[in-house]
N, C-alpha and C. Protein backbone atom coordinates (compact mmCIF):
# COMPACT_ATOMS: atom_id res chain seq x y z
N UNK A 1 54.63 284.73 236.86
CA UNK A 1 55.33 285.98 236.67
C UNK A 1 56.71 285.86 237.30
N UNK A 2 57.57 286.62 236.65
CA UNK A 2 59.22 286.49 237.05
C UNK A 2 59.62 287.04 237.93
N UNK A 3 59.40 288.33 238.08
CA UNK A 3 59.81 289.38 238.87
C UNK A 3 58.11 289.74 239.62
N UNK A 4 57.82 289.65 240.41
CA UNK A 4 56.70 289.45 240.77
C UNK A 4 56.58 290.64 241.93
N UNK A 5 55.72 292.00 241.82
CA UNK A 5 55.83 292.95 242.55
C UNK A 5 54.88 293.04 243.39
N UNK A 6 54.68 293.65 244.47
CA UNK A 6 53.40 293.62 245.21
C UNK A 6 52.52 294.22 244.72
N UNK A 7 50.98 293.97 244.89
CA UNK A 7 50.23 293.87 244.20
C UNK A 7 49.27 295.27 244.99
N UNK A 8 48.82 296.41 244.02
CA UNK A 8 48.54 297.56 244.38
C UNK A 8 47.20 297.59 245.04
N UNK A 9 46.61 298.08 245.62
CA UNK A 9 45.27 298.16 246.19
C UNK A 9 44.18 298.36 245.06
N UNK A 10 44.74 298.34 244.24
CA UNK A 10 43.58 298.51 243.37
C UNK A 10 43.43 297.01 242.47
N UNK A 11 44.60 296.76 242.41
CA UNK A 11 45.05 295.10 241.89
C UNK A 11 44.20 294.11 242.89
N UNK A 12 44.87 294.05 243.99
CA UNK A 12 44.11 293.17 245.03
C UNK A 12 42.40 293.63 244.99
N UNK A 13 41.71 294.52 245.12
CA UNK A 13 40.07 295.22 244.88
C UNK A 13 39.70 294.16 243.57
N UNK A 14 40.72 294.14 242.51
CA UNK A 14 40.51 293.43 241.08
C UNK A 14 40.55 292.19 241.27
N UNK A 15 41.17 291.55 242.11
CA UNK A 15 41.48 290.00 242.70
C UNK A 15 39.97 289.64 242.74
N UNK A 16 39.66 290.53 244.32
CA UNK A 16 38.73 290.19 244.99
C UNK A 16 37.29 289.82 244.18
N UNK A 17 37.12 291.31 243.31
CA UNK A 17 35.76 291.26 242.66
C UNK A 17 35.38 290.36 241.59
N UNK A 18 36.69 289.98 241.21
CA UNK A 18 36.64 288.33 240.21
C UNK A 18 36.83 287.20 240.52
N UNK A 19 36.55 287.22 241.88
CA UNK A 19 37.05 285.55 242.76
C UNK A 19 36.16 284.69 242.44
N UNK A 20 34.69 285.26 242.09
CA UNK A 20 33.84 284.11 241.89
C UNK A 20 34.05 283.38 240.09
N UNK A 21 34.87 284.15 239.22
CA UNK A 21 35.43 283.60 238.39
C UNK A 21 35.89 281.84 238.70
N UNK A 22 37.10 282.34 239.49
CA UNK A 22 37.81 281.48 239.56
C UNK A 22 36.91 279.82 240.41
N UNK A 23 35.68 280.41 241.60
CA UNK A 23 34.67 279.63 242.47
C UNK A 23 34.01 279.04 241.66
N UNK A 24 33.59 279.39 240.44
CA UNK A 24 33.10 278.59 239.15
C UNK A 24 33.48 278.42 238.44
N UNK A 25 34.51 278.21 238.11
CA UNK A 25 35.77 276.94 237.33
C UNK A 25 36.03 276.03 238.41
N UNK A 26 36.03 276.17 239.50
CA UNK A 26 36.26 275.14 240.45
C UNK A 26 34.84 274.20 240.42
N UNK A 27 33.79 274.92 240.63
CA UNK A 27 32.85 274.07 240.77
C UNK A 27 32.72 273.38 239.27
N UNK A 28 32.46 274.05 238.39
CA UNK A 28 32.34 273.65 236.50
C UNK A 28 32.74 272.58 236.62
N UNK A 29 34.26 272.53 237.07
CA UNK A 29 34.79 271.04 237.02
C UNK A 29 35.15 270.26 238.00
N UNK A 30 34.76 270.56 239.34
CA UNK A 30 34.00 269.00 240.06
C UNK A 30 35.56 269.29 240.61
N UNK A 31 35.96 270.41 241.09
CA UNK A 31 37.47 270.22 241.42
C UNK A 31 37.32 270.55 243.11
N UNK A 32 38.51 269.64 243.72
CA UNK A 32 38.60 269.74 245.06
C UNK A 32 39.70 270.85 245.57
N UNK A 33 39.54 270.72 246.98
CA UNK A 33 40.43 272.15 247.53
C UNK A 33 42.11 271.40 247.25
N UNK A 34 42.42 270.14 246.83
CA UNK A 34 43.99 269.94 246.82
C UNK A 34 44.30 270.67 245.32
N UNK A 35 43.52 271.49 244.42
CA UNK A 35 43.72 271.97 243.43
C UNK A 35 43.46 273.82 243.43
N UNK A 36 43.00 273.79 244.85
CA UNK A 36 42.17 275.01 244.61
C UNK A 36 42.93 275.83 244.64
N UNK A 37 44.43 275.87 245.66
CA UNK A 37 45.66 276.75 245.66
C UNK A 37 46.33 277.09 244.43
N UNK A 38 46.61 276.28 244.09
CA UNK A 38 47.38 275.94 243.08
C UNK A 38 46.75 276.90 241.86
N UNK A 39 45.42 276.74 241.84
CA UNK A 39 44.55 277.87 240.60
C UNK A 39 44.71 278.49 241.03
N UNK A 40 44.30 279.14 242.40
CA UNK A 40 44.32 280.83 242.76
C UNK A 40 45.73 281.39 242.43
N UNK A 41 46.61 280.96 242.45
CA UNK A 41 47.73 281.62 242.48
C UNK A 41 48.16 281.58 241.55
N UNK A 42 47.62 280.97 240.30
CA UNK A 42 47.54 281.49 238.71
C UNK A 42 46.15 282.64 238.35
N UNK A 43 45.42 282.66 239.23
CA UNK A 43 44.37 283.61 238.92
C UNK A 43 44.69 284.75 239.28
N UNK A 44 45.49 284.68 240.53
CA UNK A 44 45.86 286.03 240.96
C UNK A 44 46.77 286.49 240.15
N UNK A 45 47.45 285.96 239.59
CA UNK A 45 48.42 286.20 238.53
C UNK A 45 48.22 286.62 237.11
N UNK A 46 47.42 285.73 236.83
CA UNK A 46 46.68 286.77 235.22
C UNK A 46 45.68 287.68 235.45
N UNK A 47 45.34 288.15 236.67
CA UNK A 47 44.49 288.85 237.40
C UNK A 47 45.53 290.59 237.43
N UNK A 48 46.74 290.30 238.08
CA UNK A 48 47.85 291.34 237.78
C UNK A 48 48.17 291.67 236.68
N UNK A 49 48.62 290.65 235.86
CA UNK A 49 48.63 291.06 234.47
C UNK A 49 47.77 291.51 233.84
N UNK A 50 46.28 291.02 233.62
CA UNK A 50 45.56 291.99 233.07
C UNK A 50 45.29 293.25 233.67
N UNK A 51 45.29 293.82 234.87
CA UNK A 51 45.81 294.87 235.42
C UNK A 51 47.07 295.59 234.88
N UNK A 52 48.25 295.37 234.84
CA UNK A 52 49.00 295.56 234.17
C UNK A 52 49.73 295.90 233.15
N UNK A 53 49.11 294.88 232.03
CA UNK A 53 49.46 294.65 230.74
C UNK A 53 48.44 295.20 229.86
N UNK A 54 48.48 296.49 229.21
CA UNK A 54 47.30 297.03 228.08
C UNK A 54 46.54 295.76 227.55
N UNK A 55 47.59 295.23 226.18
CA UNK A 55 47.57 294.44 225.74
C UNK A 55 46.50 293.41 225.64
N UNK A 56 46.03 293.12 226.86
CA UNK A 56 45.22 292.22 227.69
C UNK A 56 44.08 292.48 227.87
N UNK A 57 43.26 293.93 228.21
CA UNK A 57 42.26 294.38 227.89
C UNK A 57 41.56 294.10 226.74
N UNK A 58 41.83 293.98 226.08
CA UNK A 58 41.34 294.24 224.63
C UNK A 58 40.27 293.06 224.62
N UNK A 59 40.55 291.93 226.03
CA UNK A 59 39.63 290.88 226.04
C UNK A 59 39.25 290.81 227.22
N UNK A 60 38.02 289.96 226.92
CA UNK A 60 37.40 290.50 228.97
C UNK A 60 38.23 289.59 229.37
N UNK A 61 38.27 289.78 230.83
CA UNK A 61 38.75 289.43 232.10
C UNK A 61 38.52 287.68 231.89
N UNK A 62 37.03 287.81 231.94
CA UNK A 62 36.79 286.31 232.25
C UNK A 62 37.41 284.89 231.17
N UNK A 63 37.49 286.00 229.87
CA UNK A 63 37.90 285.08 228.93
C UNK A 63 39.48 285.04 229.19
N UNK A 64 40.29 285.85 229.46
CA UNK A 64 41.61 285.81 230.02
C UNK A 64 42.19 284.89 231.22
N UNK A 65 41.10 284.99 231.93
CA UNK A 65 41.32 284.11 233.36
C UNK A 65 40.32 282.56 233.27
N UNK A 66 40.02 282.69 232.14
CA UNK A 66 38.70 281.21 231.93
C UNK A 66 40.43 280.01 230.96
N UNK A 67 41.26 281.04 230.44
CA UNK A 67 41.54 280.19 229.13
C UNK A 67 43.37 279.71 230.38
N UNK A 68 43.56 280.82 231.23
CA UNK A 68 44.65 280.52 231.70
C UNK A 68 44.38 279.39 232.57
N UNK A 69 43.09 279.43 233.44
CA UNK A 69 43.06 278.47 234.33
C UNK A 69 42.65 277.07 233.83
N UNK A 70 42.32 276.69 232.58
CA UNK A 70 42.05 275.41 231.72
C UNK A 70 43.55 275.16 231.49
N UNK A 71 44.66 276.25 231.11
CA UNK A 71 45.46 275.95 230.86
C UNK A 71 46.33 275.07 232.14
N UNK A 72 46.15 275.48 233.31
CA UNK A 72 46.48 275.22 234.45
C UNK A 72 46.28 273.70 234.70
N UNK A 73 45.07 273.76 234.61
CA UNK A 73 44.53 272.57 234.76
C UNK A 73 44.65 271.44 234.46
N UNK A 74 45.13 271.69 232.81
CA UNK A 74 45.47 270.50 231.68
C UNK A 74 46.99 270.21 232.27
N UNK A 75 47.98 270.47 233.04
CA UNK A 75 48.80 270.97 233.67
C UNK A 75 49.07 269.82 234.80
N UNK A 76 47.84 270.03 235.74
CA UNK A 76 47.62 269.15 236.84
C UNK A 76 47.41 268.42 236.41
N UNK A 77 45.94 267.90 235.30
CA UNK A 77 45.90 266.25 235.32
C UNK A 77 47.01 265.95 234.05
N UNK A 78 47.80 266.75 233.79
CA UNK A 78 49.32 265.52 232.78
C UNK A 78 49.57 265.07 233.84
N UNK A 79 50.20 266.38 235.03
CA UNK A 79 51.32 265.35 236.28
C UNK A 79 50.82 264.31 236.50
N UNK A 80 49.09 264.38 237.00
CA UNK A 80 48.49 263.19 237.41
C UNK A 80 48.62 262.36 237.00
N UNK A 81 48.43 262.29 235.17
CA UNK A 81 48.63 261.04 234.67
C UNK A 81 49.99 260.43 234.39
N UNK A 82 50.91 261.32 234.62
CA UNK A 82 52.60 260.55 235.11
C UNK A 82 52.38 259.95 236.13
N UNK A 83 51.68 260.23 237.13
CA UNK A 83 52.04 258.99 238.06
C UNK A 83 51.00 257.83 237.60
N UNK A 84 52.31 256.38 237.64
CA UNK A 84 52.15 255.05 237.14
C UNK A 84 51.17 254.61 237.42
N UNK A 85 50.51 253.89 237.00
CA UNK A 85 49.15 253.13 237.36
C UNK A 85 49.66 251.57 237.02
N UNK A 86 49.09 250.93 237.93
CA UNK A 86 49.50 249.28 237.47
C UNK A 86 48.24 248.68 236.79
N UNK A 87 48.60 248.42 235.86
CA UNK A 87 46.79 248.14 235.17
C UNK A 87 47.16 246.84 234.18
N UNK A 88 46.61 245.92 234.04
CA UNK A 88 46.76 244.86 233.09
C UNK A 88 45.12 244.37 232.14
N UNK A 89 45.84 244.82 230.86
CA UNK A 89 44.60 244.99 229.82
C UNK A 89 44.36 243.07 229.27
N UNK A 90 45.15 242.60 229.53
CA UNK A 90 45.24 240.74 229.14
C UNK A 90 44.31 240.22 230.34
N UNK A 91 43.92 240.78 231.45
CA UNK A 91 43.14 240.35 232.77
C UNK A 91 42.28 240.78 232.61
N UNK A 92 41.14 240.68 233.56
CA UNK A 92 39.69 241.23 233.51
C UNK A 92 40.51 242.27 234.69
N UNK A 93 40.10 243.77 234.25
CA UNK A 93 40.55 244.92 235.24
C UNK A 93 39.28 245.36 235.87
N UNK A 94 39.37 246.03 236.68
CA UNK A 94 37.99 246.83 237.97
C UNK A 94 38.87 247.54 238.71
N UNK A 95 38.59 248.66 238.46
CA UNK A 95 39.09 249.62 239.51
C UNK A 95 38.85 249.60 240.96
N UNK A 96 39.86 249.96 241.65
CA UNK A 96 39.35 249.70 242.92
C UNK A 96 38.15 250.11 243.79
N UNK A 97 37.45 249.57 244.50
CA UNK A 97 35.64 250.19 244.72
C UNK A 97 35.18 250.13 243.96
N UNK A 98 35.05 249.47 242.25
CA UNK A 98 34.15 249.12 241.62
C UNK A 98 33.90 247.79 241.24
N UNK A 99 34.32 246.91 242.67
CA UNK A 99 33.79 245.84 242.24
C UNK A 99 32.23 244.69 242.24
N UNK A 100 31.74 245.45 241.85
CA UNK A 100 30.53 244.64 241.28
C UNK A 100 30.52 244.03 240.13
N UNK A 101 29.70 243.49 240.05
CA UNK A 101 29.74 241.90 239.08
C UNK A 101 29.41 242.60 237.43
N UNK A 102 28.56 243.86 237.90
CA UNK A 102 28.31 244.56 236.09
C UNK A 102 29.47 245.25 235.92
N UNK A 103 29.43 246.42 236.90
CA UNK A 103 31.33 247.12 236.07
C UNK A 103 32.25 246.10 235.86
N UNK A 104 32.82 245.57 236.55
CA UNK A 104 33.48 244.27 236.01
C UNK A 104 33.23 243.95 234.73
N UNK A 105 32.21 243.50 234.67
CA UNK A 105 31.53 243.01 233.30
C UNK A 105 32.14 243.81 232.46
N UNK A 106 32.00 245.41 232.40
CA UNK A 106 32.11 245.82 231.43
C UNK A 106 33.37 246.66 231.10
N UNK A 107 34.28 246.16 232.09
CA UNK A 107 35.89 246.80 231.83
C UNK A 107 36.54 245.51 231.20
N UNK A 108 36.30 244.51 231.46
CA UNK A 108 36.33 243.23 230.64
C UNK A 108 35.94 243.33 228.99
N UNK A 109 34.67 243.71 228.79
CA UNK A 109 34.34 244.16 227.56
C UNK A 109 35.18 244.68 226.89
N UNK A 110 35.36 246.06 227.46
CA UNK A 110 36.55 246.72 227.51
C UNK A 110 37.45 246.80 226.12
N UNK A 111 38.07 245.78 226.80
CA UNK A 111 39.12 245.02 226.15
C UNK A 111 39.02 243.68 225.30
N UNK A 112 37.93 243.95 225.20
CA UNK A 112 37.37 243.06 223.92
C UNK A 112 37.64 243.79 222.84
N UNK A 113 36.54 245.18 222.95
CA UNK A 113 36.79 245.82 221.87
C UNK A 113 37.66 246.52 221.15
N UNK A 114 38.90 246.80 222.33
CA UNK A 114 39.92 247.37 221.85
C UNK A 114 40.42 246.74 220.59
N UNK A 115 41.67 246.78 219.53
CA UNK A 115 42.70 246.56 218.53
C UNK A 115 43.59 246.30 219.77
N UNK A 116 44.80 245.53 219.54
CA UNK A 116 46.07 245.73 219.97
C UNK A 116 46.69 246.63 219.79
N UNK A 117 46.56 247.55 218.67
CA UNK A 117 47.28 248.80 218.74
C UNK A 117 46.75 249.90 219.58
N UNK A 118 44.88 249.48 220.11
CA UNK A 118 44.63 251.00 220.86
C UNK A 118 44.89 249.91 222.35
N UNK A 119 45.37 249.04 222.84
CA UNK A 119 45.54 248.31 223.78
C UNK A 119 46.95 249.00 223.93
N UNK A 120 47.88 248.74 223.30
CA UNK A 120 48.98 249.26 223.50
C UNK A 120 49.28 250.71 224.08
N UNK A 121 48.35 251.63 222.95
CA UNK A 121 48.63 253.31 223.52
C UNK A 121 47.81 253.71 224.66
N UNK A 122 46.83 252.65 225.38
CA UNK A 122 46.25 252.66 226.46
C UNK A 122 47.00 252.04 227.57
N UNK A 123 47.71 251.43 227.62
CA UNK A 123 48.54 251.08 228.74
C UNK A 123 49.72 252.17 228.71
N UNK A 124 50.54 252.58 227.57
CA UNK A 124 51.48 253.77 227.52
C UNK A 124 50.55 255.22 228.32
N UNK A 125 49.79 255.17 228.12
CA UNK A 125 49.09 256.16 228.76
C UNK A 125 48.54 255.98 230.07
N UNK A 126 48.62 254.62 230.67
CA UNK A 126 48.21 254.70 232.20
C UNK A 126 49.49 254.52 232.38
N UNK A 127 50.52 254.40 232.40
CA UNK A 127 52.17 254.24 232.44
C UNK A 127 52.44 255.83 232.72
N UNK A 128 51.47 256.46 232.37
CA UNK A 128 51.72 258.15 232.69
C UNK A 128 52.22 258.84 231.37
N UNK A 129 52.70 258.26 230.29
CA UNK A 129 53.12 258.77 229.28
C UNK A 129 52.11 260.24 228.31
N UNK A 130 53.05 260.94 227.94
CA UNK A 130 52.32 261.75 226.85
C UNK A 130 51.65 261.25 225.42
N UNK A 131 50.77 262.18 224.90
CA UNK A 131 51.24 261.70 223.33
C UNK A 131 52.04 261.74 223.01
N UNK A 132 53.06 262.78 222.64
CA UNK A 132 54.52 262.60 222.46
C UNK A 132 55.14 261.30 222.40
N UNK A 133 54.92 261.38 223.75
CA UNK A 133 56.46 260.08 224.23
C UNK A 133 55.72 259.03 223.54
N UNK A 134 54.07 258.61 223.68
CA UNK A 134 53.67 257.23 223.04
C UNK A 134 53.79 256.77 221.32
N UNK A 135 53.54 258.52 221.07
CA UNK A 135 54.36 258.18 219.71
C UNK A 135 55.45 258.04 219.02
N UNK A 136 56.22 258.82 220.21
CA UNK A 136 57.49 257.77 219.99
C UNK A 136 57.95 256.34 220.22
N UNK A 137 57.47 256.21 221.60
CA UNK A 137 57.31 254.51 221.21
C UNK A 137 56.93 253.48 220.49
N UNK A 138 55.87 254.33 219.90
CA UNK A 138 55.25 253.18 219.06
C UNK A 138 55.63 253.19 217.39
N UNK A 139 56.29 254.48 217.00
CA UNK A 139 56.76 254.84 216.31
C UNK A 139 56.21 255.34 215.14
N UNK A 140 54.65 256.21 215.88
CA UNK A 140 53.66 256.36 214.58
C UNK A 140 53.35 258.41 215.14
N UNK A 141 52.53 258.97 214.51
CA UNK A 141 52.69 260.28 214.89
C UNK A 141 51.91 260.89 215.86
N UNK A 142 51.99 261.82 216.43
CA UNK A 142 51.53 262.13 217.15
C UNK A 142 50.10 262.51 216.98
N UNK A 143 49.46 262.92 215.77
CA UNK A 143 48.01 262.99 215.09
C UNK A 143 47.86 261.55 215.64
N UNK A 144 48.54 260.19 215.03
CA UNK A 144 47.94 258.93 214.92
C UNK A 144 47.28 258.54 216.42
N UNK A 145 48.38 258.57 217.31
CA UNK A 145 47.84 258.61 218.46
C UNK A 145 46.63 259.11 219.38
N UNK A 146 46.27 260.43 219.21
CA UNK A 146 45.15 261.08 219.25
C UNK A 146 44.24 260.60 218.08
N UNK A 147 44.48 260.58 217.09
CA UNK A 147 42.70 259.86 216.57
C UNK A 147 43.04 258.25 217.11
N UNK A 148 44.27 257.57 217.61
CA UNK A 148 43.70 256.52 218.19
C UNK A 148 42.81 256.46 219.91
N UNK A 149 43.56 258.02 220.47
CA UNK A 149 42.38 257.83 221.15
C UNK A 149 40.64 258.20 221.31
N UNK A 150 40.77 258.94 220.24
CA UNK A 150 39.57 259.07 219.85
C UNK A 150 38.76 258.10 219.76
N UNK A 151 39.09 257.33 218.90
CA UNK A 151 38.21 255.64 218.44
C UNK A 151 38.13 255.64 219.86
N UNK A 152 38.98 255.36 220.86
CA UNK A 152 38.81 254.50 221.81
C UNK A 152 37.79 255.01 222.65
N UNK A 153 37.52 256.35 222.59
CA UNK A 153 36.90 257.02 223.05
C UNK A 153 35.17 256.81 222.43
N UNK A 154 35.26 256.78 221.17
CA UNK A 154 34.14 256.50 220.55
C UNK A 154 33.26 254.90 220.96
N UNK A 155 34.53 254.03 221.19
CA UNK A 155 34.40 252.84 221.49
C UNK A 155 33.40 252.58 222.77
N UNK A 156 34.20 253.23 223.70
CA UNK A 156 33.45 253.79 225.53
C UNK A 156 32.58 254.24 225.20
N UNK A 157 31.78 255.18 224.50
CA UNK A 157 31.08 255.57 224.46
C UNK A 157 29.97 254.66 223.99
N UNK A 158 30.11 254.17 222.82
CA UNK A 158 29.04 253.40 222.17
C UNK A 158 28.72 252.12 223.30
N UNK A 159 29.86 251.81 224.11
CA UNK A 159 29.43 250.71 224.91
C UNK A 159 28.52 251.06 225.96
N UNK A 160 29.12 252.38 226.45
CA UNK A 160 27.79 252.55 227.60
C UNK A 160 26.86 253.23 227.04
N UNK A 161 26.65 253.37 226.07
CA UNK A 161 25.46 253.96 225.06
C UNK A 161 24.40 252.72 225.10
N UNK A 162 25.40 251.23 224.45
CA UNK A 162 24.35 250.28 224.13
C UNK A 162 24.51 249.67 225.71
N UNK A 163 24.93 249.65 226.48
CA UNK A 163 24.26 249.22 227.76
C UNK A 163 23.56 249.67 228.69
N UNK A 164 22.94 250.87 228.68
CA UNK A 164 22.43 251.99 229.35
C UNK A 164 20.72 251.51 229.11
């Protein structure tokens, strides 16, 4: 909010009685307290506004404050994934603390199964990049990119499907 006014006693009462909203989106998604500020102070915020704003009623609360704080969220992990990762898909990779001899094994795999083209938009993307920007680099569209990560996604999946 722009102009951001203090928040009426009846606003703050409205905060309060929907906090566990916000305590289960935190838990839903496995989220820690370096995120937890950061939501509240978008919850408290579409929390005023739907207070506020008619408009906004017309839908419950939870679905108002369920769709802003996903929005939030998707938010935090882009920044996250801007910051660079050094990762090399031509090497056998293991994340750090997962080195045992099977994960290994199977981040190696990995990159068996990839194409060079979903090798490529997988390193643009631990590089921190958007779809956007990867489809501009690569010079294909932004749909292409997303159903390429899809496959890749399908790919992960079927592997720990058939190794499970």
């Amino acid at each position: 909010m722009k102009d951001m006014q203090p928040m009426t006693p009846e606003e703050r009462a409205f905060v309060e009685q929907n906090m566990k909203l916000l305590n289960e989106f935190v838990c839903r998604y496995g989220l820690g307290s370096e995120h937890y500020g950061r939501l509240a102070l978008h919850f408290t915020q579409v929390a005023v506004r739907y207070q506020r704003e008619e408009r906004l009623r017309r839908f419950s609360f939870s679905t108002v404050a369920w769709m802003r704080l996903r929005t939030e969220l998707s938010h935090i992990m882009r920044e996250e994934l801007r910051t660079p990762q050094v990762v090399s898909l031509e090497e056998q990779y293991c994340p750090e603390g997962r080195e045992d001899e099977y994960e290994s094994l199977l981040w190696h795999m990995t990159t068996q199964l990839l194409t060079p083209r979903q090798q490529q938009v997988l390193r643009l993307r631990l590089d921190g990049k958007t779809n956007v920007e990867i489809a501009d680099e690569c010079g294909i569209s932004r749909k292409a990119v997303e159903h390429l990560f899809a496959r890749i996604r399908a790919r992960m999946k079927k592997l720990i499907d058939d190794t499970s």
